[in-house]
Protein backbone atom coordinates (compact mmCIF):
# COMPACT_ATOMS: atom_id res chain seq x y z
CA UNK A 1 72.81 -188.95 7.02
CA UNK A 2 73.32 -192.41 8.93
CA UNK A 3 70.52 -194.58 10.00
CA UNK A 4 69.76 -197.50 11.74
CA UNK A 5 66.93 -199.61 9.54
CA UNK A 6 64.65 -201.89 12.71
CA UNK A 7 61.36 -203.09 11.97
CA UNK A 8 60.87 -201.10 9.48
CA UNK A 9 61.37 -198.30 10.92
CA UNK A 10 64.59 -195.65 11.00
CA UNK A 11 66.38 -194.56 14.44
CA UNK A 12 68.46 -191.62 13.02
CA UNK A 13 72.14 -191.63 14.02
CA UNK A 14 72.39 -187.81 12.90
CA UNK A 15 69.55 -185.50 13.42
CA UNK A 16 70.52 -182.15 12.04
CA UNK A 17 68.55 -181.13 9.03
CA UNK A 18 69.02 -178.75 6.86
CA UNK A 19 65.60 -176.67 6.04
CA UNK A 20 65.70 -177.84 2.73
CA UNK A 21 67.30 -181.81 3.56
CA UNK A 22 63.65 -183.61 4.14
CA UNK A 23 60.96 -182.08 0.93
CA UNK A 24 57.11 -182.24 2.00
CA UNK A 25 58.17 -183.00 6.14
CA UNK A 26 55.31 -183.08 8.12
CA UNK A 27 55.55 -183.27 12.17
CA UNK A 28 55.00 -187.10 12.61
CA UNK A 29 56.14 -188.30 9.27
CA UNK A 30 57.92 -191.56 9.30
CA UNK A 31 58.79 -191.11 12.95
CA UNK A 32 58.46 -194.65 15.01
CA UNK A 33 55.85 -194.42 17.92
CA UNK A 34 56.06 -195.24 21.53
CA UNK A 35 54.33 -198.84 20.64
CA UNK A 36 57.03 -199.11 17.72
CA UNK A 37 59.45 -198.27 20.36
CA UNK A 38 58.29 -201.12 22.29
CA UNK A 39 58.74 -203.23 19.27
CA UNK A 40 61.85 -202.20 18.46
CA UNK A 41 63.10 -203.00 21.96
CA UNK A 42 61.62 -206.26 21.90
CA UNK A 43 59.75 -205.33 25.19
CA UNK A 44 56.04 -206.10 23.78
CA UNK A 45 53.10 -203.72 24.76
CA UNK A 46 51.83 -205.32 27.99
CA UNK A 47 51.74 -203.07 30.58
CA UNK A 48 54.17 -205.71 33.00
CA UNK A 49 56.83 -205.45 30.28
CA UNK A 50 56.73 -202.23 28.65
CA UNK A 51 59.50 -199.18 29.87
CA UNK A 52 58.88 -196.00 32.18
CA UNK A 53 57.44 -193.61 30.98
CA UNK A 54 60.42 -191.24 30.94
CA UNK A 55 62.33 -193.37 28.63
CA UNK A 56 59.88 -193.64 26.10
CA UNK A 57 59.56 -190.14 25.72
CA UNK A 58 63.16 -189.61 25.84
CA UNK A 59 63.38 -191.64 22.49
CA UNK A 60 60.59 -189.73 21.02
CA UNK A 61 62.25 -185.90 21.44
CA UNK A 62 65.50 -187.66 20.34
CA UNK A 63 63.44 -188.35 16.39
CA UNK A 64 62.59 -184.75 16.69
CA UNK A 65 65.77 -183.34 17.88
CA UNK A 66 66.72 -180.97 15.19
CA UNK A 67 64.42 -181.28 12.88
CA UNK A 68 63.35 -178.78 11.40
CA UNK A 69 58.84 -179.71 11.46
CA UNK A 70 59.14 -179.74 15.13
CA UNK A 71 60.02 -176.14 15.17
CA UNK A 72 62.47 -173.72 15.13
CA UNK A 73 64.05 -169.68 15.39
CA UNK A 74 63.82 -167.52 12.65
CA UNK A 75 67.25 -165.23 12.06
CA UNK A 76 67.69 -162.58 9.75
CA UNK A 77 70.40 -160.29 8.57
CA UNK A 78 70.31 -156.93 9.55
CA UNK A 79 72.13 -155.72 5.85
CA UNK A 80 71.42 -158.25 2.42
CA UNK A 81 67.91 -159.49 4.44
CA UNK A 82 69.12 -163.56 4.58
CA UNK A 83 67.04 -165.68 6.74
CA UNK A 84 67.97 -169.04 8.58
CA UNK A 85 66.21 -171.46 10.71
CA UNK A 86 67.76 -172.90 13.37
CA UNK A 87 66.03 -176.14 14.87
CA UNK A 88 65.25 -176.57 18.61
CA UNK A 89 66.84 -179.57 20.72
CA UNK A 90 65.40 -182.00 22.84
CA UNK A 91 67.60 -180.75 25.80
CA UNK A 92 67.60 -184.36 27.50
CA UNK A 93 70.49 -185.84 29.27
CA UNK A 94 70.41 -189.73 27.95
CA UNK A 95 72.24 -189.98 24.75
CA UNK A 96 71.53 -187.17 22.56
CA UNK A 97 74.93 -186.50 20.92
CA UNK A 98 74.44 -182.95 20.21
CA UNK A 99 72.59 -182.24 23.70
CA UNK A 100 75.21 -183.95 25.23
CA UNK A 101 77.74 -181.73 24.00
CA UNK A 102 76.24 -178.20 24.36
CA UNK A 103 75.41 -179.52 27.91
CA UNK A 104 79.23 -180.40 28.16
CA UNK A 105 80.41 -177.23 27.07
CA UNK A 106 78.36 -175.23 29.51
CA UNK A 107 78.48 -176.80 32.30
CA UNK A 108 82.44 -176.88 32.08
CA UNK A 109 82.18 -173.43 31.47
CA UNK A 110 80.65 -172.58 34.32
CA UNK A 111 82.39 -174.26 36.77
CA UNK A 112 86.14 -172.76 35.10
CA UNK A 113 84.38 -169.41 35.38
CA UNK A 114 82.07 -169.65 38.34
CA UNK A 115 82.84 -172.28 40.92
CA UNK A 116 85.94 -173.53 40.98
CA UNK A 117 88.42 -171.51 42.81
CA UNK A 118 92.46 -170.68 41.13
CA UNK A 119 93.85 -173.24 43.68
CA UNK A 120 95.14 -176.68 42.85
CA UNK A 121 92.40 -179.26 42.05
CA UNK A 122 92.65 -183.12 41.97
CA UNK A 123 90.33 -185.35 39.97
CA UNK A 124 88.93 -188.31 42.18
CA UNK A 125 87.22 -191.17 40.21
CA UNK A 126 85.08 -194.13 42.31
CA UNK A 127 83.56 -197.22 41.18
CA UNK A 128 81.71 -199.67 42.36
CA UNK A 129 81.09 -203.41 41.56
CA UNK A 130 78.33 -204.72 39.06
CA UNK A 131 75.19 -205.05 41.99
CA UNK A 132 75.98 -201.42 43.88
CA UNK A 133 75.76 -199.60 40.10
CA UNK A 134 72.31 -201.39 39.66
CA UNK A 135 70.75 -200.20 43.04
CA UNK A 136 72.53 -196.86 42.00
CA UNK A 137 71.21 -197.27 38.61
CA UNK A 138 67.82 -197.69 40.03
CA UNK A 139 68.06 -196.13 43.36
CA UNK A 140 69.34 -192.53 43.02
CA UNK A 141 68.49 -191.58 46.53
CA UNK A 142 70.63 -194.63 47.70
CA UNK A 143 73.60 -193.04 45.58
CA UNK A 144 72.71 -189.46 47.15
CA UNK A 145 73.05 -190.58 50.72
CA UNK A 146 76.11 -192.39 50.52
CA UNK A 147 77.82 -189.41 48.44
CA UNK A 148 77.50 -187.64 51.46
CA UNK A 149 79.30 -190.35 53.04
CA UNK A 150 82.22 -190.03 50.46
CA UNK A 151 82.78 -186.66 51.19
CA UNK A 152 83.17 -186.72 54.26
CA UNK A 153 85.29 -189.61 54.53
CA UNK A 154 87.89 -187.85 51.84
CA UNK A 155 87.55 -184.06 53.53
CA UNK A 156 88.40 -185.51 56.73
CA UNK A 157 91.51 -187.14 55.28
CA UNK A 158 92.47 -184.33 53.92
CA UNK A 159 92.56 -181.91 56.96
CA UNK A 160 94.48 -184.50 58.39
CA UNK A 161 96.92 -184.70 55.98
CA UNK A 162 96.78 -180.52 56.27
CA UNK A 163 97.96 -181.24 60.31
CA UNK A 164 94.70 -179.96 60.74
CA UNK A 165 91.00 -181.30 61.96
CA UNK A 166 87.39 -180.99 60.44
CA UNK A 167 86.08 -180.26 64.17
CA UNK A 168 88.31 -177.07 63.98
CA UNK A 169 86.75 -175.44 60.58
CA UNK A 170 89.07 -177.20 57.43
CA UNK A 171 86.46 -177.51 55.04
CA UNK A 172 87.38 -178.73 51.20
CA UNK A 173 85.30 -177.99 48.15
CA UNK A 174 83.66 -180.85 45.83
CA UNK A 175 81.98 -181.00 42.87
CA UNK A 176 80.82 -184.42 42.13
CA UNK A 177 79.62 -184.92 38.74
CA UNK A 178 77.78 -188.70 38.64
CA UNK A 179 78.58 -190.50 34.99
CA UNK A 180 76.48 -193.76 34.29
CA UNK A 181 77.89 -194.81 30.93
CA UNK A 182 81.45 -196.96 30.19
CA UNK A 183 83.67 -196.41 26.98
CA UNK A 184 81.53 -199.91 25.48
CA UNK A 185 78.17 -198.05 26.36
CA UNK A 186 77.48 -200.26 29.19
CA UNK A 187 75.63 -198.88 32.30
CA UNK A 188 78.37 -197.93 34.77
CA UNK A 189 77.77 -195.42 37.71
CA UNK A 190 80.79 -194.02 38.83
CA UNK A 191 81.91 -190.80 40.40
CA UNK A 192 84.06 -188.14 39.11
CA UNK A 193 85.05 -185.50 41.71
CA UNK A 194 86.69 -182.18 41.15
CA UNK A 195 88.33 -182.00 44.84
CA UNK A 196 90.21 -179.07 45.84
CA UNK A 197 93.84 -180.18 46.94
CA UNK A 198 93.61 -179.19 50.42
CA UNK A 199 91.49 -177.51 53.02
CA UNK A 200 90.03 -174.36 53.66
CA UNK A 201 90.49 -172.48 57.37
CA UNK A 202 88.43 -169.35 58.43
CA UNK A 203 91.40 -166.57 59.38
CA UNK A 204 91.00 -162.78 60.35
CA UNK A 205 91.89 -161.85 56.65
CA UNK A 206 89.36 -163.67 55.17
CA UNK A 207 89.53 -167.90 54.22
CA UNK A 208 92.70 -169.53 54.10
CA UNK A 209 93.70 -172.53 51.75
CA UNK A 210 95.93 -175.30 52.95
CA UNK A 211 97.47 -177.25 50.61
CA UNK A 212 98.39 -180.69 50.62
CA UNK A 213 100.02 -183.21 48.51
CA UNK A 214 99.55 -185.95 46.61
CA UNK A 215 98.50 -189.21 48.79
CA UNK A 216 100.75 -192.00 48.78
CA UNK A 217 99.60 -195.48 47.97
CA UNK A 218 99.60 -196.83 51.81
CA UNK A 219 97.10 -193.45 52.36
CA UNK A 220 95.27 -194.22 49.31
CA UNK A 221 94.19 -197.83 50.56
CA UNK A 222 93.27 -197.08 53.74
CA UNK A 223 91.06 -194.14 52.71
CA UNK A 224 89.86 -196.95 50.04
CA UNK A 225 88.88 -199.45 53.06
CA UNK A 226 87.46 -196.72 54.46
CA UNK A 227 84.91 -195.98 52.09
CA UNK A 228 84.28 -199.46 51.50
CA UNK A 229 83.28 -200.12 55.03
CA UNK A 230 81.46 -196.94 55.57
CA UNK A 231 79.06 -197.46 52.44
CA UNK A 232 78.35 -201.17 53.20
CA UNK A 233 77.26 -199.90 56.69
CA UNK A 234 74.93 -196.72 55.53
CA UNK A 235 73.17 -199.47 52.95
CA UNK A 236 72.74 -202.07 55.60
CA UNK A 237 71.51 -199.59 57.98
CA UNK A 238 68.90 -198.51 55.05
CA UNK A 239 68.06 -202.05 54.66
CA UNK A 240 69.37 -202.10 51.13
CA UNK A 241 71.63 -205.00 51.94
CA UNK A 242 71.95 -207.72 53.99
CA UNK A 243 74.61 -209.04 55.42
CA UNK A 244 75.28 -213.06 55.27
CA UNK A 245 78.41 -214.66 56.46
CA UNK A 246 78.07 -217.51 53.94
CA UNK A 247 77.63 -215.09 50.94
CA UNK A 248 80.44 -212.37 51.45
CA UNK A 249 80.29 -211.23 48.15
CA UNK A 250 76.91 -208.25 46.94
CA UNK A 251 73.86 -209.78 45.07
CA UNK A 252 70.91 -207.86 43.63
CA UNK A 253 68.12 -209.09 41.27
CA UNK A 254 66.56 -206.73 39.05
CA UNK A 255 62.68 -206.38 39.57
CA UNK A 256 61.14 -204.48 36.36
CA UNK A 257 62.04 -204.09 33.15
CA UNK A 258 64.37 -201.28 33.03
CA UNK A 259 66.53 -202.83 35.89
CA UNK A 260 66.62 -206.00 33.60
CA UNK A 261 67.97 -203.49 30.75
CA UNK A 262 70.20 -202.13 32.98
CA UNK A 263 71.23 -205.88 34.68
CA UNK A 264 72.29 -206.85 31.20
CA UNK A 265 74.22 -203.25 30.27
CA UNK A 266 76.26 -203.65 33.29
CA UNK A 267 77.68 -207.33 32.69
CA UNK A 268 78.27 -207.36 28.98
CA UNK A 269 74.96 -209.42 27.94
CA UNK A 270 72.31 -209.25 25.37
CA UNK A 271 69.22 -207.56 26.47
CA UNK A 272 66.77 -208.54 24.43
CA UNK A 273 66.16 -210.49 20.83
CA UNK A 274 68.15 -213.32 19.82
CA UNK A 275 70.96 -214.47 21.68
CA UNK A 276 69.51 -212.90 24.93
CA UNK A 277 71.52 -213.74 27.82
CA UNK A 278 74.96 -214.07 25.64
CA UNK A 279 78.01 -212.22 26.11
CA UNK A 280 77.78 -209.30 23.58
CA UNK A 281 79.53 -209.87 20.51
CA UNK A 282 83.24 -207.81 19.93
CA UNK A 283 86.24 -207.60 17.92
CA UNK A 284 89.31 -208.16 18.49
CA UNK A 285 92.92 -207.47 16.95
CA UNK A 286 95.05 -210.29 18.28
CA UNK A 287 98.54 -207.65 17.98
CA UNK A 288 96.58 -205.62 21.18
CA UNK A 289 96.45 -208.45 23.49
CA UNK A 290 98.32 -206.70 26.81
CA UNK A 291 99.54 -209.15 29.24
CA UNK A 292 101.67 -206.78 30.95
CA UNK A 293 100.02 -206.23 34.76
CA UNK A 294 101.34 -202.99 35.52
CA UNK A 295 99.90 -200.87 38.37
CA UNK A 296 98.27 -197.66 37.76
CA UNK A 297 99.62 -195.24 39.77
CA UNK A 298 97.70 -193.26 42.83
CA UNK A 299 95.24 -196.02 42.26
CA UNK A 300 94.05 -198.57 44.74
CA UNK A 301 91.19 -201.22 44.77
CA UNK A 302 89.30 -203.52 46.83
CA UNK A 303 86.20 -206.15 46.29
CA UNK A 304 85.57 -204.69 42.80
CA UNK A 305 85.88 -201.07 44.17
CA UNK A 306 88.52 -198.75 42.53
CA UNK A 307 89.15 -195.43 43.79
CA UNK A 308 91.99 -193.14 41.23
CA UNK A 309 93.67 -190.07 41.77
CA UNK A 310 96.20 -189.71 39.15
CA UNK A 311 94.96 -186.53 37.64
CA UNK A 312 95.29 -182.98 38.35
CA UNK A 313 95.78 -179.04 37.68
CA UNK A 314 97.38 -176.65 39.29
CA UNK A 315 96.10 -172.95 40.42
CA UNK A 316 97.31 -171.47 36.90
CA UNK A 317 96.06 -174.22 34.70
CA UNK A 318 92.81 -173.19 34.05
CA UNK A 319 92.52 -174.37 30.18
CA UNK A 320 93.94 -177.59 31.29
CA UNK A 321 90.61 -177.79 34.12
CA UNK A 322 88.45 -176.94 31.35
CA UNK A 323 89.55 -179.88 29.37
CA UNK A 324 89.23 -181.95 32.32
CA UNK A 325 85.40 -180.90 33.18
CA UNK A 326 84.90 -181.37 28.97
CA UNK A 327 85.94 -185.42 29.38
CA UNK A 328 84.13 -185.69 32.74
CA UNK A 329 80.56 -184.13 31.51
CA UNK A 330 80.69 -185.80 27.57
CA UNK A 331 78.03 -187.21 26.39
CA UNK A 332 77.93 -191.02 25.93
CA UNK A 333 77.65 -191.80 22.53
CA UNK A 334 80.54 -190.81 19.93
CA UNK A 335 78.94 -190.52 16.77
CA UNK A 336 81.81 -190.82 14.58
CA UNK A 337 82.91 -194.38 15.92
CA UNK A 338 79.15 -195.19 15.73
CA UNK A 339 78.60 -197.54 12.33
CA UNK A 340 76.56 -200.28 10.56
CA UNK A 341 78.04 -203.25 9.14
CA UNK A 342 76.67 -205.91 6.34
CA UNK A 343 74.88 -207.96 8.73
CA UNK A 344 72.65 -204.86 9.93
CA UNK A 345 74.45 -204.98 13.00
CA UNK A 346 75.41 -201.89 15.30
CA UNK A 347 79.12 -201.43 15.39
CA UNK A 348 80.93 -199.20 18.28
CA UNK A 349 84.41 -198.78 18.17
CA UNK A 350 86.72 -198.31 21.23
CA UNK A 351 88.19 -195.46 21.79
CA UNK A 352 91.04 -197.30 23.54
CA UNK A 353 91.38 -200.87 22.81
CA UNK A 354 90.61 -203.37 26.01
CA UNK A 355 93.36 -205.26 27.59
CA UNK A 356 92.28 -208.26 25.37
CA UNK A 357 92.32 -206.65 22.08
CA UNK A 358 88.71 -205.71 22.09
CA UNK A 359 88.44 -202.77 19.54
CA UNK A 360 84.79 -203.14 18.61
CA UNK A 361 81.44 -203.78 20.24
CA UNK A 362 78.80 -205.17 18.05
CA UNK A 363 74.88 -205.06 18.99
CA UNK A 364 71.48 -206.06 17.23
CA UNK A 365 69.53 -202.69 16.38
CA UNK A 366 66.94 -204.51 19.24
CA UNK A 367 70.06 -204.80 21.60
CA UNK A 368 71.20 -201.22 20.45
CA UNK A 369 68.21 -199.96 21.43
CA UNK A 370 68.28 -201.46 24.93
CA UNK A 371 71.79 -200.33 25.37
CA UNK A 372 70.54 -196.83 24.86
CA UNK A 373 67.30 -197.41 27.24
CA UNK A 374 70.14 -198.14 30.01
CA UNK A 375 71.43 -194.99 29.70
CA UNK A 376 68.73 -193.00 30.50
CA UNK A 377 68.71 -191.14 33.67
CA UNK A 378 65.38 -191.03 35.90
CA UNK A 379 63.75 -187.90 35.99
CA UNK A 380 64.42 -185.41 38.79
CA UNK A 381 67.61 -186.68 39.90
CA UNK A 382 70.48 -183.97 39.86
CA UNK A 383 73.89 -185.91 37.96
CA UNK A 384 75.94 -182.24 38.98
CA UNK A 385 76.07 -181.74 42.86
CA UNK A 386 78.11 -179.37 45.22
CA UNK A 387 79.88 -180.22 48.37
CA UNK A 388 81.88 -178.69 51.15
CA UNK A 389 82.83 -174.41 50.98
CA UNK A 390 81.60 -174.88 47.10
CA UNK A 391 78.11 -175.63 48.81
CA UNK A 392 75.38 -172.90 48.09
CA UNK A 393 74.70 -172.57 52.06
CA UNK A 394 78.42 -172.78 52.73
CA UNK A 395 79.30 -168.93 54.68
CA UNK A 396 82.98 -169.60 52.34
CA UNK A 397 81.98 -169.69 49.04
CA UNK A 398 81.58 -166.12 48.11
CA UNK A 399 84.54 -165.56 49.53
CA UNK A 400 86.80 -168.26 47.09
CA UNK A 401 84.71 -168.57 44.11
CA UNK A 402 85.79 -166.96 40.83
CA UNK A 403 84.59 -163.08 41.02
CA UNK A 404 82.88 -161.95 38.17
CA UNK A 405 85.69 -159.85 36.72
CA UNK A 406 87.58 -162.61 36.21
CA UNK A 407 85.28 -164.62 34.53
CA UNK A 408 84.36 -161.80 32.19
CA UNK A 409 87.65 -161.44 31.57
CA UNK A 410 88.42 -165.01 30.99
CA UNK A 411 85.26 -165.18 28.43
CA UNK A 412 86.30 -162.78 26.45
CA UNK A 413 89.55 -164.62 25.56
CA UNK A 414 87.67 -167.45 24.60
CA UNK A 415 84.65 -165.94 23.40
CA UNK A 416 84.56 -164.83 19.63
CA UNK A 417 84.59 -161.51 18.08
CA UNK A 418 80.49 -161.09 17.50
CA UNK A 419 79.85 -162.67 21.33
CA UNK A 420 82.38 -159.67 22.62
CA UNK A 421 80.18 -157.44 21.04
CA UNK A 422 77.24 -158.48 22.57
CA UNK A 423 78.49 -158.32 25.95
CA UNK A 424 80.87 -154.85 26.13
CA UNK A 425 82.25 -154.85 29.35
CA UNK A 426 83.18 -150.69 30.74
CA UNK A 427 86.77 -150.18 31.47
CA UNK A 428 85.90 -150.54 35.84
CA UNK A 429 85.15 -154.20 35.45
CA UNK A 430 88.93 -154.61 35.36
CA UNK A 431 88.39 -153.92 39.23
CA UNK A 432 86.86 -156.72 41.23
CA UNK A 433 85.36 -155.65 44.61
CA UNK A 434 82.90 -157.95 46.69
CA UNK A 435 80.27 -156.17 45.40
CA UNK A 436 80.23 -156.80 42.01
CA UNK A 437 77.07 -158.27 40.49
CA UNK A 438 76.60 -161.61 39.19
CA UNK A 439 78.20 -162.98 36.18
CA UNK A 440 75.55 -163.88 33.27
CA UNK A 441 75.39 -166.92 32.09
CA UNK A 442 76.55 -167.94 28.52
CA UNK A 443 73.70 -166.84 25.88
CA UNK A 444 72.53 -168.89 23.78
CA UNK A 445 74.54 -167.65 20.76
CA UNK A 446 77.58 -168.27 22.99
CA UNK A 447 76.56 -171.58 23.72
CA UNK A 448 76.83 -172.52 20.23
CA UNK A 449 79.71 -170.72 18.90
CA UNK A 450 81.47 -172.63 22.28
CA UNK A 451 79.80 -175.84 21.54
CA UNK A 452 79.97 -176.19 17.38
CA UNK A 453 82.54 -173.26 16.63
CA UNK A 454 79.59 -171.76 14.54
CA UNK A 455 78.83 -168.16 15.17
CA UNK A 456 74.89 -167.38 14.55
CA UNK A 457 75.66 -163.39 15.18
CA UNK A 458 77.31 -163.26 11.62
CA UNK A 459 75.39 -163.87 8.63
CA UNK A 460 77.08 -166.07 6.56
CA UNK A 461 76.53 -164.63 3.30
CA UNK A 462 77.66 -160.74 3.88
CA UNK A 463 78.98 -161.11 7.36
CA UNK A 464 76.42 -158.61 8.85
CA UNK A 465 74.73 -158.95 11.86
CA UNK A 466 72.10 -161.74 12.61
CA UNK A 467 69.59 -161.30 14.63
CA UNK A 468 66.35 -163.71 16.44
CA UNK A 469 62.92 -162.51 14.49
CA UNK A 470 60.74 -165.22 15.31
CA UNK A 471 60.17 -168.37 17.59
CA UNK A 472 57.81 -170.45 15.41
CA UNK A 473 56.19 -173.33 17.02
CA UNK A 474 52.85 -173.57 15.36
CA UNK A 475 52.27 -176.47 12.94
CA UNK A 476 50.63 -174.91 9.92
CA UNK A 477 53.19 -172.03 9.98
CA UNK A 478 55.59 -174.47 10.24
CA UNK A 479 54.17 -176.13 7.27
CA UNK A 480 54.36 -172.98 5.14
CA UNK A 481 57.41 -171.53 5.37
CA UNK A 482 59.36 -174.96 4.85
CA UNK A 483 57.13 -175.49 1.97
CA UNK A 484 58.12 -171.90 0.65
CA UNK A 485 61.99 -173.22 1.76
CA UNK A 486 61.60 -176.37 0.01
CA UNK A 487 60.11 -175.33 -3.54
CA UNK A 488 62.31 -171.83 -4.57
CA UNK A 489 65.12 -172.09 -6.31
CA UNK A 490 68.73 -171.38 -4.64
CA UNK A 491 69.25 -167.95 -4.54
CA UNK A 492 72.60 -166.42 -6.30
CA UNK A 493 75.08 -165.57 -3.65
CA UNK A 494 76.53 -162.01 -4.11
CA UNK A 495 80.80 -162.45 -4.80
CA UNK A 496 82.16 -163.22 -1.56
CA UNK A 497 84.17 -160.84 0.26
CA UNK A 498 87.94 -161.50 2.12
CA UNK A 499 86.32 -161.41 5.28
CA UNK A 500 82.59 -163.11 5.02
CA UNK A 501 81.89 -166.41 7.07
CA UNK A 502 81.71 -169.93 5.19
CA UNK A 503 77.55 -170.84 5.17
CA UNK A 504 77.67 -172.65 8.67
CA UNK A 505 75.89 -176.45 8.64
CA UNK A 506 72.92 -176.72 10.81
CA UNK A 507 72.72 -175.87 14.13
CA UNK A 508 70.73 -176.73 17.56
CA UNK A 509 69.38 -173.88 19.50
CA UNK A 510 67.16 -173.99 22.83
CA UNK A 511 63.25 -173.58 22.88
């Protein structure tokens, strides 16, 4: 296990534990408190400086995610009687790796199976410049209203392009998922859209979809000024900016503390500790230096906008949209390029170098700490939203939507062996009518066999069935039975059989 040493104190990198990884564990052992937090941050404990409440407690389930003393499901094995715990997560939506991914997972999972429809899709990605992603940051309503905005601006050009009108019925679908965090983990909101590649028209037989093609770059920058204009307006007319003809450029000061953590995520600076203020510190490989300005294709910008439509699937390429939901709904922080160096700094590497060689992004722990503060969502505000016939009110969407047939059938292609089993579907599911009940959602051993590739229906030493005995929560039974864990011996494993499961690592399960 990996850990960053601040203060004293330990911010665990990795957070699943084994039942028998910590010996004599107790809930609240060695586990940094909201004032150590503050510390740590280099925010101080007055009540002017110190961080919302939300992302204080955010940090805190993060030190118990997975582990073990906090609690956790008891499984047993219906044949040779072996037992494993499985920890609870903290199920938040900041920077929890492992949250982050079984979030990921599902939520592309449903939309493949119930939401998007087997027509063409295009990805659409917005941006905005540095002072419209901190109101966003810190205004989420402000975001919200001008979404609505977006849409329309982008369904209307479509039903143009479709030789057709919104004012007669063409009606897209849009599923705008809002990501706040850059490859450097730097606070940028931006907007990925899943946009269905044309229009949708109410005939006799039922909806009609109209499909269109791929906008060429004179369309693209006119829908670009478009947009641009149209959100300037809806903030001015909100009183969220003002305009001044001898300052065209946007301006915003940050008013608390977590704006000022978020000011200094979006430009590049040091937070807090020494150096605050400075450029954060990188690495570069002078043989990556680009200096080649080639255009990106179906991309145009404008005033430090950038709107991109390079990506997208056709009707029959649903494995392809899966991947493509995966990368838009990851999580923000890549453990594996996630290190410590010599100094005690925080090293991040790049995924894809930076046009000026950057490969690495170093940070203080205090810095690291802020970084990850940034990143924190407020409470209450929905990141996943629905637009257009893939609107819950929309008369259309049970109509296009993915029936429940085919999702069941899709799942059990991907689905394993043991999650089949679970969920036997009778021969007349083959046959899709418009009455046909509701798909269920993934269960929760699904969710991990589709997030880790562990199975927790097999046991791992016979290959028998597992099953849930026990949700144990309370702190002295807690106590005992990792005590009892901790102190016997390791049992002898019976000779393995052809067929029997490798002993899977830890896992994260929901309360």
């Amino acid at each position: 296990m990996q850990g960053l040493v601040c203060h004293s104190e330990a911010l665990p990198i990795r957070h699943s534990r084994s039942a028998g990884a910590r010996p004599n564990a107790t809930p609240g052992s060695r586990r940094p408190s909201l004032e150590t937090l503050r510390r740590m941050a280099g925010l101080g404990g007055g009540h002017e400086r110190s961080l919302p409440r939300f992302v204080l407690t955010e940090f805190q389930d993060y030190l118990r995610c997975g582990q073990l003393e906090y609690g956790f499901v008891r499984v047993k094995c219906n044949g040779c009687r072996h037992e494993h715990l499985v920890a609870f997560s903290c199920k938040h939506r900041g920077f929890c790796p492992s949250c982050g991914a079984r979030r990921m997972i599902e939520t592309s999972a449903h939309l493949v199976d119930h939401v998007l429809p087997e027509v063409p899709i295009r990805q659409w990605v917005l941006s905005f410049p540095w002072p419209l992603r901190l109101l966003f940051a810190s205004r989420p309503d402000a975001l919200g209203r001008c979404l609505a905005v977006i849409v329309r601006a982008i369904q209307t050009d479509l039903a143009r392009r479709a030789g057709l009108t919104t004012g007669s019925g063409a009606r897209t679908g849009v599923v705008t998922l809002v990501q706040r965090f850059g490859s450097a983990l730097n606070l940028n909101v931006h907007l990925h859209m899943l946009i269905l590649d044309g229009v949708y028209t109410t005939e006799q037989n039922g909806p009609r979809f109209h499909r269109v093609r791929a906008p060429d770059p004179q369309t693209l920058e006119r829908l670009l000024n478009r947009l641009v204009r149209r959100i300037v307006r809806r903030l001015t007319r909100d009183g969220l900016l003002i305009q001044d003809p001898e300052q065209p450029w946007l301006d915003l000061e940050p008013s608390d503390t977590l704006d000022q953590l978020n000011a200094a995520s979006i430009r590049y600076r040091i937070a807090v500790g020494q150096g605050a203020g400075g450029r954060t510190l990188t690495l570069k490989n002078p043989t990556l230096v680009r200096t080649d300005s080639i255009a990106k294709p179906f991309t145009a910008n404008r005033d430090g906008f950038s709107l991109n439509c390079a990506v997208s699937c056709q009707a029959q390429q649903r494995d392809r949209l899966e991947r493509l939901c995966r990368y838009i709904t990851r999580p923000a922080l890549c453990l594996e390029r996630l290190s410590t160096n010599a100094a005690g700094q925080v090293v991040y590497q790049l995924k894809n170098p930076f046009r000026d060689g950057t490969t690495h992004v170093l940070f203080t722990p205090q810095d690291f700490i802020a970084r990850l503060a940034a990143l924190v969502p407020r409470p209450r505000v929905n990141l996943t939203r629905y637009h257009g016939v893939l609107a819950p009110s929309s008369p259309m969407r049970r109509a296009i939507v993915p029936t429940p047939a085919n999702a069941r059938r899709r799942r059990k292609r991907k689905d394993s062996a043991a999650a089949i089993a679970t969920r036997q579907c009778s021969p007349t599911e083959s046959r899709s009518d418009g009455n046909d009940p509701p798909a269920a959602p993934l269960t929760w051993a699904q969710r991990l066999k589709r997030v880790f590739d562990i199975d927790i229906t097999l046991c791992p030493l016979c290959g028998g069935q597992l099953r849930v005995i026990a949700d144990v929560t309370d702190p002295d039974l807690i106590r005992k039975i990792l005590d009892h864990v901790n102190s016997r011996a390791p049992p002898r494993l019976p000779p393995r059989r052809a067929e029997s499961h490798q002993t899977p690592p830890d896992l994260l399960a929901e309360r």
